[in-house]
N, C-alpha and C. Protein backbone atom coordinates (compact mmCIF):
# COMPACT_ATOMS: atom_id res chain seq x y z
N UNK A 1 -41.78 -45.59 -16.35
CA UNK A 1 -40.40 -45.17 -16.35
C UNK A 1 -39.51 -46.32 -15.90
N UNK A 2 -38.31 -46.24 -16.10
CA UNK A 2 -37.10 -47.17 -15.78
C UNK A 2 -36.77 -47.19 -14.79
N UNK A 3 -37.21 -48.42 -14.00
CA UNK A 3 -36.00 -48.04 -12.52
C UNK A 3 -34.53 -47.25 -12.99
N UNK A 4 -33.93 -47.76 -13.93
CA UNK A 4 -32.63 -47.34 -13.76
C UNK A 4 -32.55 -45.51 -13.78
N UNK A 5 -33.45 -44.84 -14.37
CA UNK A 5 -33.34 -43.60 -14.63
C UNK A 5 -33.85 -43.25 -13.71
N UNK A 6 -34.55 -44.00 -12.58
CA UNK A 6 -34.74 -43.13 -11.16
C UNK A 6 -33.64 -43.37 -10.07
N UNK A 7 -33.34 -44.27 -10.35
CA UNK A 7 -32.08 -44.67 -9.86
C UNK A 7 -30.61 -43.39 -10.14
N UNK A 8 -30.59 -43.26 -10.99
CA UNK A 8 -29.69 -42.50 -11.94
C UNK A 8 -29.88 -40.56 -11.54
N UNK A 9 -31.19 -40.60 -11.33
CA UNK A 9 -31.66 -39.06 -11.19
C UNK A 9 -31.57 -38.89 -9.57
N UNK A 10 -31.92 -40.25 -8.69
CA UNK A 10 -31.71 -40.02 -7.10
C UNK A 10 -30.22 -39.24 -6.60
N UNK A 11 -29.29 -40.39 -7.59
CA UNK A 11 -27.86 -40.33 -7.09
C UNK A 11 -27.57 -38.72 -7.85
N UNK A 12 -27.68 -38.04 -9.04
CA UNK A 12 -27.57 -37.02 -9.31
C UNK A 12 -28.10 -35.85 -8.53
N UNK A 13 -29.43 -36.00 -7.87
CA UNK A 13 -29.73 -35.18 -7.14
C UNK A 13 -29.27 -35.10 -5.13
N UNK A 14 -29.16 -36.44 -5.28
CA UNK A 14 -27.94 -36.70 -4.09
C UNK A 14 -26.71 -35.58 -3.95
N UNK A 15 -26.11 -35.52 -5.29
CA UNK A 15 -24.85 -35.14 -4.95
C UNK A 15 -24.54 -33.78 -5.45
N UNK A 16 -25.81 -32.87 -6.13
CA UNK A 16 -25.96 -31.73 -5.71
C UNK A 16 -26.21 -31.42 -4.86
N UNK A 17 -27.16 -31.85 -4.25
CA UNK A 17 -27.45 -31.54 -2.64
C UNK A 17 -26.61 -31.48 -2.10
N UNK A 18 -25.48 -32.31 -1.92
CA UNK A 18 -24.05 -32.72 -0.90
C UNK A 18 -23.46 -31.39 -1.50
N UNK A 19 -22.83 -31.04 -2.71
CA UNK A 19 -22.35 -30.25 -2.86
C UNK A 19 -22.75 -28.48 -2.52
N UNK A 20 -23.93 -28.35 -3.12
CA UNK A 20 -24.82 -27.34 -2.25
C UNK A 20 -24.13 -26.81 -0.81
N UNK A 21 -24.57 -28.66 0.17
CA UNK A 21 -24.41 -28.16 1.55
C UNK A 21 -22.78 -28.22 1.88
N UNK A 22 -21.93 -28.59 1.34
CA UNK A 22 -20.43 -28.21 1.67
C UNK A 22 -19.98 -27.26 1.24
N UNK A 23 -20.25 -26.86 0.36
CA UNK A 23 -20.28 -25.02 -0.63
C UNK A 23 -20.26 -24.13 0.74
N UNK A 24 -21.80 -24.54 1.23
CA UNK A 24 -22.14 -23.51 1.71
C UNK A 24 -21.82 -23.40 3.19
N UNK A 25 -21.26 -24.15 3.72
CA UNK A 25 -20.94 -24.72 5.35
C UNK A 25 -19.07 -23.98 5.08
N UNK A 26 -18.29 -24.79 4.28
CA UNK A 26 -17.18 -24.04 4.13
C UNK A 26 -17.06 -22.51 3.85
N UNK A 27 -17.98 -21.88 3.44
CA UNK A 27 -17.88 -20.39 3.51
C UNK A 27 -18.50 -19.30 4.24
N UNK A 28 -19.53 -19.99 5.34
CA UNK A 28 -20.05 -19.42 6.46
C UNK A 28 -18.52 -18.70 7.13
N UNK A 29 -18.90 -17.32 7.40
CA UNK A 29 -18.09 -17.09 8.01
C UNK A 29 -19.17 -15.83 9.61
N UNK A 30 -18.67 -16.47 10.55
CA UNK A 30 -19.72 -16.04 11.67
C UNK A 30 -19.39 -14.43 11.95
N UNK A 31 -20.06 -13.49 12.61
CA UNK A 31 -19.86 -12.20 13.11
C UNK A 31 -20.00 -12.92 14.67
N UNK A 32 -19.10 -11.98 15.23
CA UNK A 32 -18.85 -12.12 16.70
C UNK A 32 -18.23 -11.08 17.03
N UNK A 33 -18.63 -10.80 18.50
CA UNK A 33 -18.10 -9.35 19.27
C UNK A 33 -16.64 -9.61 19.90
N UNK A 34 -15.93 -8.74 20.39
CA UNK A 34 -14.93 -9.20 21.18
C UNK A 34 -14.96 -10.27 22.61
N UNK A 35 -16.42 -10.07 22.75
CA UNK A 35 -16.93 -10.61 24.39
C UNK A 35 -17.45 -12.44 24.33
N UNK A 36 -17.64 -12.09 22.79
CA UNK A 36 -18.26 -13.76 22.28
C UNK A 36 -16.81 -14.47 22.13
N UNK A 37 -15.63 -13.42 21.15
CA UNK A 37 -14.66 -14.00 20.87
C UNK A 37 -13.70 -14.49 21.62
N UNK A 38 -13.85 -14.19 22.69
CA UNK A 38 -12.90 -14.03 23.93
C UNK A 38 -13.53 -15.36 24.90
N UNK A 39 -14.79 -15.44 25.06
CA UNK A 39 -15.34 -16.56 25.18
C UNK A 39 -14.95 -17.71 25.34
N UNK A 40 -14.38 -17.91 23.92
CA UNK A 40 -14.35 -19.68 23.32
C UNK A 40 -13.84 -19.47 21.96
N UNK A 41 -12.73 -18.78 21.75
CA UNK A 41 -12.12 -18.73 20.44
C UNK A 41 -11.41 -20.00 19.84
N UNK A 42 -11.88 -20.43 18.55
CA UNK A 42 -11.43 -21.79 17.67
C UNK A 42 -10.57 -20.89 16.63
N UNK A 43 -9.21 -21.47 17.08
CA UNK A 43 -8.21 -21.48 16.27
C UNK A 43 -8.57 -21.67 14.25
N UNK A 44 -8.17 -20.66 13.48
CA UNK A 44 -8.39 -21.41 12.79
C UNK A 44 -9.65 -21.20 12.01
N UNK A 45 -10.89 -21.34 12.61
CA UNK A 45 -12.07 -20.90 12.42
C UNK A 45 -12.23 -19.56 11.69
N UNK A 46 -13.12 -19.23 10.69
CA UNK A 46 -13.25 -18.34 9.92
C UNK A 46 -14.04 -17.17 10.71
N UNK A 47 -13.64 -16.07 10.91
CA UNK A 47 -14.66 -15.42 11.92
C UNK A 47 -15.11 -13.64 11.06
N UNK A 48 -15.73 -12.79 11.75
CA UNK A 48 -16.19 -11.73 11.07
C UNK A 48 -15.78 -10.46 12.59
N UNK A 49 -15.18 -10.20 12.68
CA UNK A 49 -14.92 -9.80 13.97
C UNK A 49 -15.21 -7.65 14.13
N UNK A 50 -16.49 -7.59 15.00
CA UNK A 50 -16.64 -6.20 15.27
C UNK A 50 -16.52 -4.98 16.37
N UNK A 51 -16.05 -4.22 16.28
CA UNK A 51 -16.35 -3.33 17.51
C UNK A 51 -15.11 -2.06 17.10
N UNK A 52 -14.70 -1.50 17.95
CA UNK A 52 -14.28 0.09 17.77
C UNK A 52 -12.76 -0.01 18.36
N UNK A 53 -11.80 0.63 17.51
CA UNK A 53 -10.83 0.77 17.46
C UNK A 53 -10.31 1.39 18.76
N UNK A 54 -9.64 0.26 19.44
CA UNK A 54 -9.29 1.43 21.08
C UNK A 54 -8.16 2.72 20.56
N UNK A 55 -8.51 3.93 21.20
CA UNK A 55 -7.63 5.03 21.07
C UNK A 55 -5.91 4.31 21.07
N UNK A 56 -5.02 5.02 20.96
CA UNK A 56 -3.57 4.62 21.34
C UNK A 56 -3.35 3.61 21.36
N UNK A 57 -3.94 2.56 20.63
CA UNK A 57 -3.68 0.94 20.50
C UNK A 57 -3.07 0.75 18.77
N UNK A 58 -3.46 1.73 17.65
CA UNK A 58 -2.57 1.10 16.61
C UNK A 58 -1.12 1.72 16.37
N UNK A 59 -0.96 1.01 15.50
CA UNK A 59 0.62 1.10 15.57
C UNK A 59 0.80 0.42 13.48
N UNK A 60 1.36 1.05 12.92
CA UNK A 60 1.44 0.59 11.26
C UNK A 60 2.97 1.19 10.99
N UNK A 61 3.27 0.17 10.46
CA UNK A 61 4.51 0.05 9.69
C UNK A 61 4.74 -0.17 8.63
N UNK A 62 4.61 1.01 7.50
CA UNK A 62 4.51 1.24 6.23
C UNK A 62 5.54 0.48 5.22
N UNK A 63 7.33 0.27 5.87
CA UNK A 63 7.85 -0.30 5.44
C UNK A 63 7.24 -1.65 4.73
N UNK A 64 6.81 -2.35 5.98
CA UNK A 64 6.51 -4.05 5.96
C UNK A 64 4.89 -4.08 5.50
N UNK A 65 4.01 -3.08 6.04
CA UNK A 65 2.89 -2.70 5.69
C UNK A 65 2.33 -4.00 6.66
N UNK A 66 2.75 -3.66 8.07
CA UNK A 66 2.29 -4.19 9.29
C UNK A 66 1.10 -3.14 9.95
N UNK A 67 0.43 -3.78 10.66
CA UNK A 67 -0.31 -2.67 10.93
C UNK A 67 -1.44 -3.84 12.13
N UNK A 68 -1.29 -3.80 13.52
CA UNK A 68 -2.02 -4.17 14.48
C UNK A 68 -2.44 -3.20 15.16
N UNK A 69 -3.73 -2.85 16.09
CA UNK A 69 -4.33 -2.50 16.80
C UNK A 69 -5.48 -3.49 17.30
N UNK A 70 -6.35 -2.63 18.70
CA UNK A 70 -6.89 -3.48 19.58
C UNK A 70 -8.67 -3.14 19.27
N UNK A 71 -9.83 -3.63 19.16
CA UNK A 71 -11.36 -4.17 18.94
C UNK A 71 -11.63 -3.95 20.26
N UNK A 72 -12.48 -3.30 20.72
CA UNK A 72 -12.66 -3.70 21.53
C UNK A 72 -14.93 -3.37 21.96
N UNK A 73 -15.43 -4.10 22.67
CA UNK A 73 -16.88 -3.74 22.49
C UNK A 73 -17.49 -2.95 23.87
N UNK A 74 -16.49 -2.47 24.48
CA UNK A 74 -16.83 -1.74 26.13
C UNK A 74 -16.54 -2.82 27.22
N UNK A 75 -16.49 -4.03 26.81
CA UNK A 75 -16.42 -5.18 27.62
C UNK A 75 -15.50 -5.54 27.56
N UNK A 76 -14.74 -5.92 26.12
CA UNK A 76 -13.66 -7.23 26.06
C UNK A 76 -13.09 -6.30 24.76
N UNK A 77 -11.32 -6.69 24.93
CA UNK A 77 -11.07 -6.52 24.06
C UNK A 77 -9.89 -7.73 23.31
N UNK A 78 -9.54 -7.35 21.95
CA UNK A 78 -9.24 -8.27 21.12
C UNK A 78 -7.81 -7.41 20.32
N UNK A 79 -6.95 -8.21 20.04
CA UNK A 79 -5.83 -7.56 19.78
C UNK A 79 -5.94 -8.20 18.31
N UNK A 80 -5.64 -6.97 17.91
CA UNK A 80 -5.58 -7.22 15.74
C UNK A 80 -4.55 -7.60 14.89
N UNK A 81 -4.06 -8.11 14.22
CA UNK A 81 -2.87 -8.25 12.69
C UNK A 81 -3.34 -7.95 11.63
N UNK A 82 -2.57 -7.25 11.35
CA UNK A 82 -3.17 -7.65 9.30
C UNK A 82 -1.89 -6.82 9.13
N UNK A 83 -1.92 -7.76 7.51
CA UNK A 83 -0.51 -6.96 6.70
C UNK A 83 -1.32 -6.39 5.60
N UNK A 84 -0.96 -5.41 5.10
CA UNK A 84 -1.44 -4.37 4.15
C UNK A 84 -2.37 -3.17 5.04
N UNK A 85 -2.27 -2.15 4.01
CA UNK A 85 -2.64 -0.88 3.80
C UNK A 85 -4.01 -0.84 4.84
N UNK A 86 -4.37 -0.24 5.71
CA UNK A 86 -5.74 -0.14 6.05
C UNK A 86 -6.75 0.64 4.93
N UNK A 87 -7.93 0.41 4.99
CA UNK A 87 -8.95 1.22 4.75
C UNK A 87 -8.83 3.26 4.88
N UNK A 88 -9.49 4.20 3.56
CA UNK A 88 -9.17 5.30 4.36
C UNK A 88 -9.93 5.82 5.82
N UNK A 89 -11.23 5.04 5.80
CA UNK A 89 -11.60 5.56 6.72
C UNK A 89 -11.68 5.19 8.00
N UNK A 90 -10.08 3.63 7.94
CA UNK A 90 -10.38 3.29 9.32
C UNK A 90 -9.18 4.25 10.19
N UNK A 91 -9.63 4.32 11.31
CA UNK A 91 -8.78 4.71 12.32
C UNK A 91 -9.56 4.66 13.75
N UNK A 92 -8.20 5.41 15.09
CA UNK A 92 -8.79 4.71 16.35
C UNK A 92 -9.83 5.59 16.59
N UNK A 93 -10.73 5.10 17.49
CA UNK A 93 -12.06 5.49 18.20
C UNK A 93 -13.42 5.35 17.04
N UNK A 94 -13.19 4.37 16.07
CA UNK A 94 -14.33 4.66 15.10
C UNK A 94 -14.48 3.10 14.82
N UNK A 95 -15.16 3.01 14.31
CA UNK A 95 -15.94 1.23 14.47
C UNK A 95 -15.32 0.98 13.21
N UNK A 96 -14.83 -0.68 13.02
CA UNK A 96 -13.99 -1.37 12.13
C UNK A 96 -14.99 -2.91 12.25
N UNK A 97 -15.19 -3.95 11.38
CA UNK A 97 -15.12 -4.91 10.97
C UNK A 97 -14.13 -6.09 10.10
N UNK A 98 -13.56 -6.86 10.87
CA UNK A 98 -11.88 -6.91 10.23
C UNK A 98 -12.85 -8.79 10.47
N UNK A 99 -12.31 -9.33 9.35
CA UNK A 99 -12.26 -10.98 8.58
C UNK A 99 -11.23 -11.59 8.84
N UNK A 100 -11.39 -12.86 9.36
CA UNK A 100 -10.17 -13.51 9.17
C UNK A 100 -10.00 -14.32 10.99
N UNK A 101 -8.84 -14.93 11.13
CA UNK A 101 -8.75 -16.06 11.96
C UNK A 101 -8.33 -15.85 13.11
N UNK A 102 -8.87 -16.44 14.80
CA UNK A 102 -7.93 -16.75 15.46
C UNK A 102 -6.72 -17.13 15.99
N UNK A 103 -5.85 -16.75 16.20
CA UNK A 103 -4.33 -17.70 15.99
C UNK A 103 -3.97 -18.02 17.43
N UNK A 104 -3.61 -19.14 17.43
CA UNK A 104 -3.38 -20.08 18.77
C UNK A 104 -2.46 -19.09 19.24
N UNK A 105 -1.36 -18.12 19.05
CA UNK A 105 -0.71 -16.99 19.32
C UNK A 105 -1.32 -15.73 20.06
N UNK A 106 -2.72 -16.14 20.44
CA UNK A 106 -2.84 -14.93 20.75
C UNK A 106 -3.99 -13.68 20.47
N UNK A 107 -3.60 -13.85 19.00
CA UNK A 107 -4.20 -12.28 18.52
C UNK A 107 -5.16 -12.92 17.70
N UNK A 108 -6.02 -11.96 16.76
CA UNK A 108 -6.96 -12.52 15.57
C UNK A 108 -6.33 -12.04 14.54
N UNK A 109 -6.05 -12.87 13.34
CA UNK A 109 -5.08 -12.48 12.09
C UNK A 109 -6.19 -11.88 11.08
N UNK A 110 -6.70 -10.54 11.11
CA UNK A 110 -7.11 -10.48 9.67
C UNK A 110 -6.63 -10.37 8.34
N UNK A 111 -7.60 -10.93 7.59
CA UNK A 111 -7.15 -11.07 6.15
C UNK A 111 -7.60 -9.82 5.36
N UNK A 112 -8.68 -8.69 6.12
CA UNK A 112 -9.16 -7.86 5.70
C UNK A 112 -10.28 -7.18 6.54
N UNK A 113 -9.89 -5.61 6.14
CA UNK A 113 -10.45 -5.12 7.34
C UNK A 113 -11.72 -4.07 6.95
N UNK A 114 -12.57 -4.10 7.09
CA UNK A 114 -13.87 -3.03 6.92
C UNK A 114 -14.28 -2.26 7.65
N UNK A 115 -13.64 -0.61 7.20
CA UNK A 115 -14.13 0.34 7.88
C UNK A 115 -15.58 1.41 8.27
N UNK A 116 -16.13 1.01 9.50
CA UNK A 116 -17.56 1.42 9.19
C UNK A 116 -17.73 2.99 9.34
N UNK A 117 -18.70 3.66 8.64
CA UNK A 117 -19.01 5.16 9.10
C UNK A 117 -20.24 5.30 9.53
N UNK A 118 -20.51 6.59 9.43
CA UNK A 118 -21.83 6.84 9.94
C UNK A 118 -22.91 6.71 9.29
N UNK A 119 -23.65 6.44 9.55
CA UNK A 119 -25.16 6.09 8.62
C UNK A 119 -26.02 7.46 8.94
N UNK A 120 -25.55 8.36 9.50
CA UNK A 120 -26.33 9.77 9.43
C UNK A 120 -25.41 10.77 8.34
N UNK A 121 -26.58 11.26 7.49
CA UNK A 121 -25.78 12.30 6.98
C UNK A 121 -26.13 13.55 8.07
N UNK A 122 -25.21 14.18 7.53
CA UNK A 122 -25.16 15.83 8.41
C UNK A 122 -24.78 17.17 7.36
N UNK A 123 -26.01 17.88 7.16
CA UNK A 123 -26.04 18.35 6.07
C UNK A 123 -24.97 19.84 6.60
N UNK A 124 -24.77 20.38 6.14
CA UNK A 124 -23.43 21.72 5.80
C UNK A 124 -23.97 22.67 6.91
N UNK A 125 -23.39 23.40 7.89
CA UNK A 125 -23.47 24.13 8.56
C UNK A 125 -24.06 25.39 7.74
N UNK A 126 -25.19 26.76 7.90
CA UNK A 126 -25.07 27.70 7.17
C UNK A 126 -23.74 28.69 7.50
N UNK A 127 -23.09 28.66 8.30
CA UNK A 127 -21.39 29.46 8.50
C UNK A 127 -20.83 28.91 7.24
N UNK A 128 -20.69 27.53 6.79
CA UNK A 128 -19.85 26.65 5.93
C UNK A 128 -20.49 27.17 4.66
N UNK A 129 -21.63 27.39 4.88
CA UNK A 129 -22.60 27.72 3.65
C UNK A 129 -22.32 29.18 2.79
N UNK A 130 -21.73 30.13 3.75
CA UNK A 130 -21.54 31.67 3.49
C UNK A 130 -20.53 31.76 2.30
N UNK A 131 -19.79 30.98 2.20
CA UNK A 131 -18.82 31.33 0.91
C UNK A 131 -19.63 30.93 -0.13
N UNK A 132 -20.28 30.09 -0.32
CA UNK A 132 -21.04 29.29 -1.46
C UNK A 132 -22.15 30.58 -1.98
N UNK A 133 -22.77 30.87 -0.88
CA UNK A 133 -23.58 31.74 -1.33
C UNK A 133 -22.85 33.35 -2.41
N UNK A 134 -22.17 33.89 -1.09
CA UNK A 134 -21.51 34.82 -1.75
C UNK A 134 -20.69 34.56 -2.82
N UNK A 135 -20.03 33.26 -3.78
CA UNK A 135 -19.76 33.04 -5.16
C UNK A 135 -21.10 32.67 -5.57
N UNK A 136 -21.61 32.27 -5.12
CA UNK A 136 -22.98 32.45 -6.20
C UNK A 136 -23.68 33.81 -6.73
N UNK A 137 -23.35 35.00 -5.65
CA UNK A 137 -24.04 35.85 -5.82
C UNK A 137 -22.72 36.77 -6.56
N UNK A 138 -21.68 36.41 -6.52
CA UNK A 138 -20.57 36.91 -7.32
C UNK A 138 -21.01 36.46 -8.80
N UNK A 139 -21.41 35.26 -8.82
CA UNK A 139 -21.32 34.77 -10.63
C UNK A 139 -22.86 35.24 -10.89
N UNK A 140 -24.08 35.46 -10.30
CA UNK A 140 -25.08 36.25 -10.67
C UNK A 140 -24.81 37.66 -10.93
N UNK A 141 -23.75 38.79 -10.30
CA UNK A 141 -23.53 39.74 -10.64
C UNK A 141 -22.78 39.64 -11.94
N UNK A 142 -21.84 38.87 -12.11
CA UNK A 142 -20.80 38.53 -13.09
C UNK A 142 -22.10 38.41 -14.52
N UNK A 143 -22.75 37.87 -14.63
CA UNK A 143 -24.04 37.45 -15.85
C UNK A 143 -24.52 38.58 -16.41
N UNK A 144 -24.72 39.87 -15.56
CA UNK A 144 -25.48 40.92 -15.99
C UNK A 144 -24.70 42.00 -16.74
């Protein structure tokens, strides 16, 4: 083989590699609690930020479609931004995951907010169940 075509294939595979690892370094974005964030917060820095909506802390303003409240993990808490609409299922006392930056101001600016639920289902009470039955047993009489 040609030096030059190993030459040629080094530097090509060089600079996928480079690209690869800056791809992937610029879009790391870290999860951190309020207690980590509070820590040693970098301005700026891309972050993933979790924990539970304190009661009587939001506040939304539909006009401007402002909308801050407070994160907090039992330990530490973290005061929120974001402009636009929340999620339907976020609200206070229920766990949120909100994206987006520190601001030398203060607060953490999200760019977007993820509302978490429960990972248990909970199947229908039989009280809840009693109407279902009795139209069922209405549309079985109804057949005959």
């Amino acid at each position: 083989m040609k030096p030059k075509f190993l030459v040629g294939g080094l530097v090509i595979a060089l600079a996928l590699a480079y690209m690869i690892y800056a791809g992937v370094t610029q879009s790391v974005v870290y999860f951190v609690t309020p207690s980590e964030l509070g820590a040693a917060p970098v301005a700026g820095k891309a972050y993933r930020l979790g924990g539970m909506v304190q009661p009587g802390s939001m506040t939304w303003e539909p006009r401007t479609l402002s909308l801050s409240f407070t994160l907090s993990d039992g330990r530490a808490a973290v005061p929120v931004r974001h402009k636009g609409t929340p999620p339907d299922l976020f609200g206070e006392g229920r766990g949120a995951v909100v994206e987006g930056s520190w601001s030398p101001d203060g607060y953490f600016k999200a760019t977007h907010i993820m509302a978490k639920h429960s990972e248990e289902y909970k199947a229908p009470h039989d009280a809840s169940q009693a109407g279902a039955k009795e139209m069922m047993k209405t549309l079985k009489d109804d057949a005959r």
